[in-house]
N, C-alpha and C. Protein backbone atom coordinates (compact mmCIF):
# COMPACT_ATOMS: atom_id res chain seq x y z
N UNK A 1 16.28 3.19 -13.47
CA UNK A 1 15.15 4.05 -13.73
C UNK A 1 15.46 5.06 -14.83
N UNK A 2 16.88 5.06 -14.87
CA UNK A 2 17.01 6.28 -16.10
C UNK A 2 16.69 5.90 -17.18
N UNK A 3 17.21 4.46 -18.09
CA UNK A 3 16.21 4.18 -18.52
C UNK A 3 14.97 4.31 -19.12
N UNK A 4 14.08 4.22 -18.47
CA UNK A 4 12.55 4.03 -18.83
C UNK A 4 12.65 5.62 -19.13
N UNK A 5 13.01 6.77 -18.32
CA UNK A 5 13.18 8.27 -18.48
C UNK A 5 13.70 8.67 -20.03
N UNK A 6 14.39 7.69 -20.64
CA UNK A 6 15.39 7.97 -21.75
C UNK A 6 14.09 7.72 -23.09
N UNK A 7 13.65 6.35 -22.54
CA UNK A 7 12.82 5.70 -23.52
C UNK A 7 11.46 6.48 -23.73
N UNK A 8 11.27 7.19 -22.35
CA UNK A 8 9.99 7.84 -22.70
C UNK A 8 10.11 9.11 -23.47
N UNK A 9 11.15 9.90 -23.70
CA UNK A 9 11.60 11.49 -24.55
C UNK A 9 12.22 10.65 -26.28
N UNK A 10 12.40 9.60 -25.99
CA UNK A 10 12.17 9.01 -27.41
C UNK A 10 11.10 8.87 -27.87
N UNK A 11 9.76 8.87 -27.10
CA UNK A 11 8.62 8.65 -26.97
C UNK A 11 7.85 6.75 -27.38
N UNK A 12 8.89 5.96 -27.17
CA UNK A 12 8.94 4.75 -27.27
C UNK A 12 7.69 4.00 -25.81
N UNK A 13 7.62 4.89 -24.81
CA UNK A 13 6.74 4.65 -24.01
C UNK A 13 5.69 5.58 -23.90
N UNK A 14 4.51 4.95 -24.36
CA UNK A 14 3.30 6.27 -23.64
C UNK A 14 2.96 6.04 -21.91
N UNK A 15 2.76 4.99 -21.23
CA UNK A 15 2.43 4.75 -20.10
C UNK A 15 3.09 3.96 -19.39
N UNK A 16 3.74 3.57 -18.63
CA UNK A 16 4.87 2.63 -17.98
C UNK A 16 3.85 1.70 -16.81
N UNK A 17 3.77 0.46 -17.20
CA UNK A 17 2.89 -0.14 -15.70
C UNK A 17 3.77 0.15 -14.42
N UNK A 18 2.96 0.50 -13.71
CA UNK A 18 3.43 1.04 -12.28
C UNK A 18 3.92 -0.12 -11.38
N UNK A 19 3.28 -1.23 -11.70
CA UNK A 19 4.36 -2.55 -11.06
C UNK A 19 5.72 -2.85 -11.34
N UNK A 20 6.27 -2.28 -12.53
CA UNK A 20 7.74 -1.73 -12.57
C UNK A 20 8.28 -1.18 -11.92
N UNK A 21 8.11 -0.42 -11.53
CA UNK A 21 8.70 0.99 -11.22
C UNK A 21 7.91 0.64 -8.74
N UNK A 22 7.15 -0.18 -8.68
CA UNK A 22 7.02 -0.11 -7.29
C UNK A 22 7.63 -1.30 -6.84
N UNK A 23 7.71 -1.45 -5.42
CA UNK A 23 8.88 -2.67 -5.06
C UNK A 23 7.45 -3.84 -4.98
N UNK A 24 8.25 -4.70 -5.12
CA UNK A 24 7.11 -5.96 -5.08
C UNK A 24 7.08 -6.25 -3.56
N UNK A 25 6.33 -6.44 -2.89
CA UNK A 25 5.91 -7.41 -1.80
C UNK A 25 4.55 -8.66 -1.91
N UNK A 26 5.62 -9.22 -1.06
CA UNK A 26 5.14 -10.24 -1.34
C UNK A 26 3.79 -10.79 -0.08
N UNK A 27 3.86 -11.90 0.10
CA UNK A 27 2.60 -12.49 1.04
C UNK A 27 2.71 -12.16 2.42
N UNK A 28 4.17 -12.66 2.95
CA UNK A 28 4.88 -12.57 3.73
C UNK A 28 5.44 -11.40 4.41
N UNK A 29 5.70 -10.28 3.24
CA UNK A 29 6.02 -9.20 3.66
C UNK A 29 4.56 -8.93 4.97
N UNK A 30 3.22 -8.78 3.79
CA UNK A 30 2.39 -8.78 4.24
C UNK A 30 1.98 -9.21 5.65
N UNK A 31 2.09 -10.52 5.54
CA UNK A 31 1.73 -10.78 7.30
C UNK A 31 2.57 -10.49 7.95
N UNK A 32 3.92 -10.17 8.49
CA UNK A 32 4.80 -9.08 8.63
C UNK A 32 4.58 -7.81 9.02
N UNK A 33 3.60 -7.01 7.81
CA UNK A 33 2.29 -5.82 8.63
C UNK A 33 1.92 -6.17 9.29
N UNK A 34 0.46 -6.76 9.45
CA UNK A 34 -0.15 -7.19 9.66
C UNK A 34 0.34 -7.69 11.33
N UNK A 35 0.81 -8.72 11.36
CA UNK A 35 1.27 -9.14 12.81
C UNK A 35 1.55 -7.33 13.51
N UNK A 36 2.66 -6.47 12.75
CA UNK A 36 3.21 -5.31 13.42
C UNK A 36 1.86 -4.49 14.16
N UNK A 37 0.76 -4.56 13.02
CA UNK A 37 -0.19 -3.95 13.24
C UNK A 37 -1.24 -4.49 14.23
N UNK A 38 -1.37 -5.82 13.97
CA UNK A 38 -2.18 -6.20 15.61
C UNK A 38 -1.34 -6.00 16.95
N UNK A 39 0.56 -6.05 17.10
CA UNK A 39 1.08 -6.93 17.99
C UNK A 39 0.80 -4.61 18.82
N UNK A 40 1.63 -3.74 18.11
CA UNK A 40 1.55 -2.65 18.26
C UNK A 40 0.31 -1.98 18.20
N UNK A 41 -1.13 -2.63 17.83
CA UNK A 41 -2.28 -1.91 17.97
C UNK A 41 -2.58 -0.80 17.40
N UNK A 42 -2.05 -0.49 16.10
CA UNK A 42 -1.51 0.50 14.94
C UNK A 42 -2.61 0.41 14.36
N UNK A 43 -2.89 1.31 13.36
CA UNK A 43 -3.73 0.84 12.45
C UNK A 43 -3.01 1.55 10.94
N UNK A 44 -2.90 0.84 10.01
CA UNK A 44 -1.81 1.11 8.61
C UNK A 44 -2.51 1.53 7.48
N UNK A 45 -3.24 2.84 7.27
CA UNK A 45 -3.61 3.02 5.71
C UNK A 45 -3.21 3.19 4.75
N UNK A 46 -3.42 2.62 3.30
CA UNK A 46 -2.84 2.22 2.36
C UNK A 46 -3.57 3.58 1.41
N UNK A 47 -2.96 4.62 0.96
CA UNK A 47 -3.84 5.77 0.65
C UNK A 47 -3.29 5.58 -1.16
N UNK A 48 -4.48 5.49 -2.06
CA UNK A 48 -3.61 5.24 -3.19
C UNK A 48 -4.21 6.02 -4.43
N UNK A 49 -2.93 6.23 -5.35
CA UNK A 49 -3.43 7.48 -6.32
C UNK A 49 -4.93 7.23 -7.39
N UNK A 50 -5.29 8.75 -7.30
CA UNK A 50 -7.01 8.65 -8.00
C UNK A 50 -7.51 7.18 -8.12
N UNK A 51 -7.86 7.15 -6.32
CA UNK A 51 -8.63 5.81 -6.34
C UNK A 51 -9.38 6.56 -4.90
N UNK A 52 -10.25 6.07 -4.97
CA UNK A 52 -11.41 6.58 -3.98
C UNK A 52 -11.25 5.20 -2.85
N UNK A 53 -11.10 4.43 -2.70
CA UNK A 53 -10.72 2.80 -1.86
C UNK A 53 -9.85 3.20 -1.29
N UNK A 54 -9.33 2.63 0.04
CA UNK A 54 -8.06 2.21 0.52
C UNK A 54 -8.09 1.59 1.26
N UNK A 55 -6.94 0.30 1.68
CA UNK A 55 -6.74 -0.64 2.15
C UNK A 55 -6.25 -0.48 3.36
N UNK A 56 -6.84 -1.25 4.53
CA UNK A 56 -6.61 -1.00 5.86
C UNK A 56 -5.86 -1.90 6.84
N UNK A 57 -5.14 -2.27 7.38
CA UNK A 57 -4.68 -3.04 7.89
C UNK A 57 -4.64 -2.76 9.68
N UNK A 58 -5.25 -3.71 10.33
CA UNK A 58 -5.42 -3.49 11.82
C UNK A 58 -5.77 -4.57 12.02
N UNK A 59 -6.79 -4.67 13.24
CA UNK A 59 -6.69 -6.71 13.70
C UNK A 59 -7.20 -7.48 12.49
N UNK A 60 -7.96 -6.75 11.55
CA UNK A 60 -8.15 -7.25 10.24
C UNK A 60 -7.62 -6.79 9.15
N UNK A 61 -7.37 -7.04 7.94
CA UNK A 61 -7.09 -6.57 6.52
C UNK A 61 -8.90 -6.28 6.16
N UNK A 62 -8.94 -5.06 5.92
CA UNK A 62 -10.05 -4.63 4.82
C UNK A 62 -9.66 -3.57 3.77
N UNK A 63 -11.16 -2.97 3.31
CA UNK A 63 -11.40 -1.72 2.75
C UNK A 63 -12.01 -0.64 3.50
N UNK A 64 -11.77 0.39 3.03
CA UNK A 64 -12.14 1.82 3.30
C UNK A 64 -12.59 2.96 2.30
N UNK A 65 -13.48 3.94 2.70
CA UNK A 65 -13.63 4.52 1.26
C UNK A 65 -13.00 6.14 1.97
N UNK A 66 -13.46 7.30 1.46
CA UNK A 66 -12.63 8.35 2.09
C UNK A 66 -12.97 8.53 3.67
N UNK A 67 -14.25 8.65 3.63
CA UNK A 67 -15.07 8.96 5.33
C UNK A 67 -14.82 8.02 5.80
N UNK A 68 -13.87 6.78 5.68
CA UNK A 68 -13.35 5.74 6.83
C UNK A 68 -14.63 5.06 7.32
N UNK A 69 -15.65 4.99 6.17
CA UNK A 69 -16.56 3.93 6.39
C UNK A 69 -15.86 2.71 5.60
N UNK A 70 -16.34 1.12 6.48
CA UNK A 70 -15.61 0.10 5.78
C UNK A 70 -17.24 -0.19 4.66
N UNK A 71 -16.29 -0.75 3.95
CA UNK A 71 -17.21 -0.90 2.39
C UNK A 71 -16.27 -2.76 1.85
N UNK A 72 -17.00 -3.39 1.13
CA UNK A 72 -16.93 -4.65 0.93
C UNK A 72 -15.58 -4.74 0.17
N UNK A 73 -15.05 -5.96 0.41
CA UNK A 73 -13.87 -5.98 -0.62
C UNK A 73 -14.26 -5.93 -2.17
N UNK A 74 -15.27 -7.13 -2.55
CA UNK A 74 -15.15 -7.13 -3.77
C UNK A 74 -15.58 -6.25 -3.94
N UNK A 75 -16.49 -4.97 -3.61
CA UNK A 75 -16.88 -3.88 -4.37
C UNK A 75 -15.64 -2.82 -4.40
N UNK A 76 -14.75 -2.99 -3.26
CA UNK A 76 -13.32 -1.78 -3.71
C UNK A 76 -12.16 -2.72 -4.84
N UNK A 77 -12.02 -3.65 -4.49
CA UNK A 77 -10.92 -4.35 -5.03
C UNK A 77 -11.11 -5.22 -6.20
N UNK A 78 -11.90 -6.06 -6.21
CA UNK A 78 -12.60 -7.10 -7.09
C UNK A 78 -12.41 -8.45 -6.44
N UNK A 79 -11.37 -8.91 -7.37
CA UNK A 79 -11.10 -10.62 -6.66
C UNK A 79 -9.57 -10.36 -6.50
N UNK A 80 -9.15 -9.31 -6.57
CA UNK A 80 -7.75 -8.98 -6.07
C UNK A 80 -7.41 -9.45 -4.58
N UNK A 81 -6.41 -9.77 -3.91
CA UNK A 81 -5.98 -9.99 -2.54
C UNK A 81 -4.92 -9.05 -2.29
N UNK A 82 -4.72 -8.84 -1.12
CA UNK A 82 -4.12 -7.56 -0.68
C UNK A 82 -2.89 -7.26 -0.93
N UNK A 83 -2.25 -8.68 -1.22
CA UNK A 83 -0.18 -8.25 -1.94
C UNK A 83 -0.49 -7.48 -3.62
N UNK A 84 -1.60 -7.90 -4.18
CA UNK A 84 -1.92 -7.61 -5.28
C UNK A 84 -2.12 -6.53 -5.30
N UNK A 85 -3.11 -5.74 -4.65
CA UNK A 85 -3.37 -4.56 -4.34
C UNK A 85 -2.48 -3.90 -4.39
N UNK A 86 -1.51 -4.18 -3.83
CA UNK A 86 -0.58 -3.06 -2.85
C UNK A 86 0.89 -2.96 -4.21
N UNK A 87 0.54 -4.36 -5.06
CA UNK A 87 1.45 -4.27 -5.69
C UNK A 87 0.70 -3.38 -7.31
N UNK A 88 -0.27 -3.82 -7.35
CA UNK A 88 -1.01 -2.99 -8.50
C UNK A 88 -1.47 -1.54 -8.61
N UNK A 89 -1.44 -0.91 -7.19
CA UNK A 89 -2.05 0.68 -7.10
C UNK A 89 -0.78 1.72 -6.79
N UNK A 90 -0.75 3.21 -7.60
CA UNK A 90 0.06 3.65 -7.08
C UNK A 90 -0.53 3.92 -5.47
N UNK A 91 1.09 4.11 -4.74
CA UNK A 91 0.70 4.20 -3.28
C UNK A 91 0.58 5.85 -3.09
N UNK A 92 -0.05 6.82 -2.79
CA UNK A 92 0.39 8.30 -2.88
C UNK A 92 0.82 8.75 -1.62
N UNK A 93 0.01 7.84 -0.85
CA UNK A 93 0.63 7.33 0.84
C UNK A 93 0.15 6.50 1.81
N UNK A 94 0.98 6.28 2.93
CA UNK A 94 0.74 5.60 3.71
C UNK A 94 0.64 6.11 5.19
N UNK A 95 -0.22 5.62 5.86
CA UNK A 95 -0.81 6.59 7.52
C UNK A 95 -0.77 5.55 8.74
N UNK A 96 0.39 5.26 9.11
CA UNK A 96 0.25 4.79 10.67
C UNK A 96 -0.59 5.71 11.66
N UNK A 97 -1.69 5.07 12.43
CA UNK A 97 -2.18 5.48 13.37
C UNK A 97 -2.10 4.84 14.55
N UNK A 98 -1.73 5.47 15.42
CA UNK A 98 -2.11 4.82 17.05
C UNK A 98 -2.90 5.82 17.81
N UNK A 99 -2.80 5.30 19.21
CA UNK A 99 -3.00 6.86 20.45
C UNK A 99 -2.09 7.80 20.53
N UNK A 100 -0.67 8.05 20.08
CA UNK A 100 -0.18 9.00 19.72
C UNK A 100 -0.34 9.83 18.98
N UNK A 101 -0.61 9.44 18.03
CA UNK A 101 -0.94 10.21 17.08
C UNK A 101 -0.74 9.41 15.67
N UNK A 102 -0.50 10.24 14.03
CA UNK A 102 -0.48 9.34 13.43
C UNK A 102 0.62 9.97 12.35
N UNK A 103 1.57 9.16 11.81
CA UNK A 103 2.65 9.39 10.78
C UNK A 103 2.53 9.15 9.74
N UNK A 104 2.94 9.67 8.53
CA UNK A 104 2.86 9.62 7.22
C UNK A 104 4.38 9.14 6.86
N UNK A 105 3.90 8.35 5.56
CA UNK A 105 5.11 7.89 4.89
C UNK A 105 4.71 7.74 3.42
N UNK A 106 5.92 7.96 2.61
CA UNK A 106 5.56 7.94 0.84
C UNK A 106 5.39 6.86 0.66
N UNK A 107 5.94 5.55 0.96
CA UNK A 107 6.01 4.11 0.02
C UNK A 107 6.22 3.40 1.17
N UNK A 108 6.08 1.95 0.49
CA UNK A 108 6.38 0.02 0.99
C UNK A 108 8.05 0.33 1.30
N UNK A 109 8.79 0.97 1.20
CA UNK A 109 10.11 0.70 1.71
C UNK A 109 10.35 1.48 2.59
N UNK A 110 9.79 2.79 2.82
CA UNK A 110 9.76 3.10 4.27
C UNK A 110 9.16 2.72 5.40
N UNK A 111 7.98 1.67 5.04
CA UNK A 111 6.97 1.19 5.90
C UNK A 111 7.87 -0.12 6.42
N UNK A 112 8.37 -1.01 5.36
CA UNK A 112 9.25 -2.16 5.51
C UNK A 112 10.62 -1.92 6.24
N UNK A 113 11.16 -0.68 6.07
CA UNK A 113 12.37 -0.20 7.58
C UNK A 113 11.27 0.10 8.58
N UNK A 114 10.66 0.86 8.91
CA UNK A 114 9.52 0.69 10.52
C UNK A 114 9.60 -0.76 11.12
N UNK A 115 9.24 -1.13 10.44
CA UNK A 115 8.65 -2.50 11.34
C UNK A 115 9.56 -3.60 11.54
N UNK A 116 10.33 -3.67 12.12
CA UNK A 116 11.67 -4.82 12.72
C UNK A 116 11.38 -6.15 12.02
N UNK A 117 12.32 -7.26 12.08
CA UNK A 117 12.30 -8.18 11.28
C UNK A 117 11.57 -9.48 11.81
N UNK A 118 11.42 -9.29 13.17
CA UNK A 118 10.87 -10.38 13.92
C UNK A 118 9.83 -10.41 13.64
N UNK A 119 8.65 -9.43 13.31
CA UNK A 119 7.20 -9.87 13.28
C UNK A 119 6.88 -10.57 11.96
């Protein structure tokens, strides 16, 4: 990462795509959530920078807009699918919810230590 830091005060970069710089997941990772999130009854929001959408994960994968009304995919996402998503938006955070209550986390690699390897 230092790097890209070096290249940008050279001013050799104006904007860096953010799929660089975030971890890739893949399909798999995905259903991986997904299973965690139906098997634990969780529900996983995907909260992502200056974007009014976010991606929900519970007995289904959808969308969400801020008031946690669900709203259509193609009108939040386009023809994107959800590894895409997750790999194309910055994440600014992420919100496990249950009946306990609900936890915050910054990124896909703290969410990917949570959830054990079996699901």
């Amino acid at each position: 990462m230092a790097y890209i830091s070096f290249f940008n005060k050279l001013g050799l970069f104006t904007s860096i795509p953010y799929f660089l710089l975030n971890i890739m997941i893949t399909g798999k990772d995905l259903e991986r959530i997904h299973a965690y999130a139906v098997k634990e009854k969780k529900k996983i929001i995907f909260i992502f920078d200056r974007y009014k959408f976010r991606l929900v994960i519970n007995s289904f994968i959808h969308a969400e807009d801020e008031n946690e009304y669900i709203v259509q995919w193609r009108y939040a996402f386009g023809s994107m699918v959800p590894d895409q998503v997750l790999r194309g938006f910055k994440i600014k955070e992420i919100v496990i919810k249950d009946v306990k209550g609900e936890k915050r986390l910054k990124g896909l690699s703290d969410l990917l230590k949570i959830i054990p390897r079996f699901y």
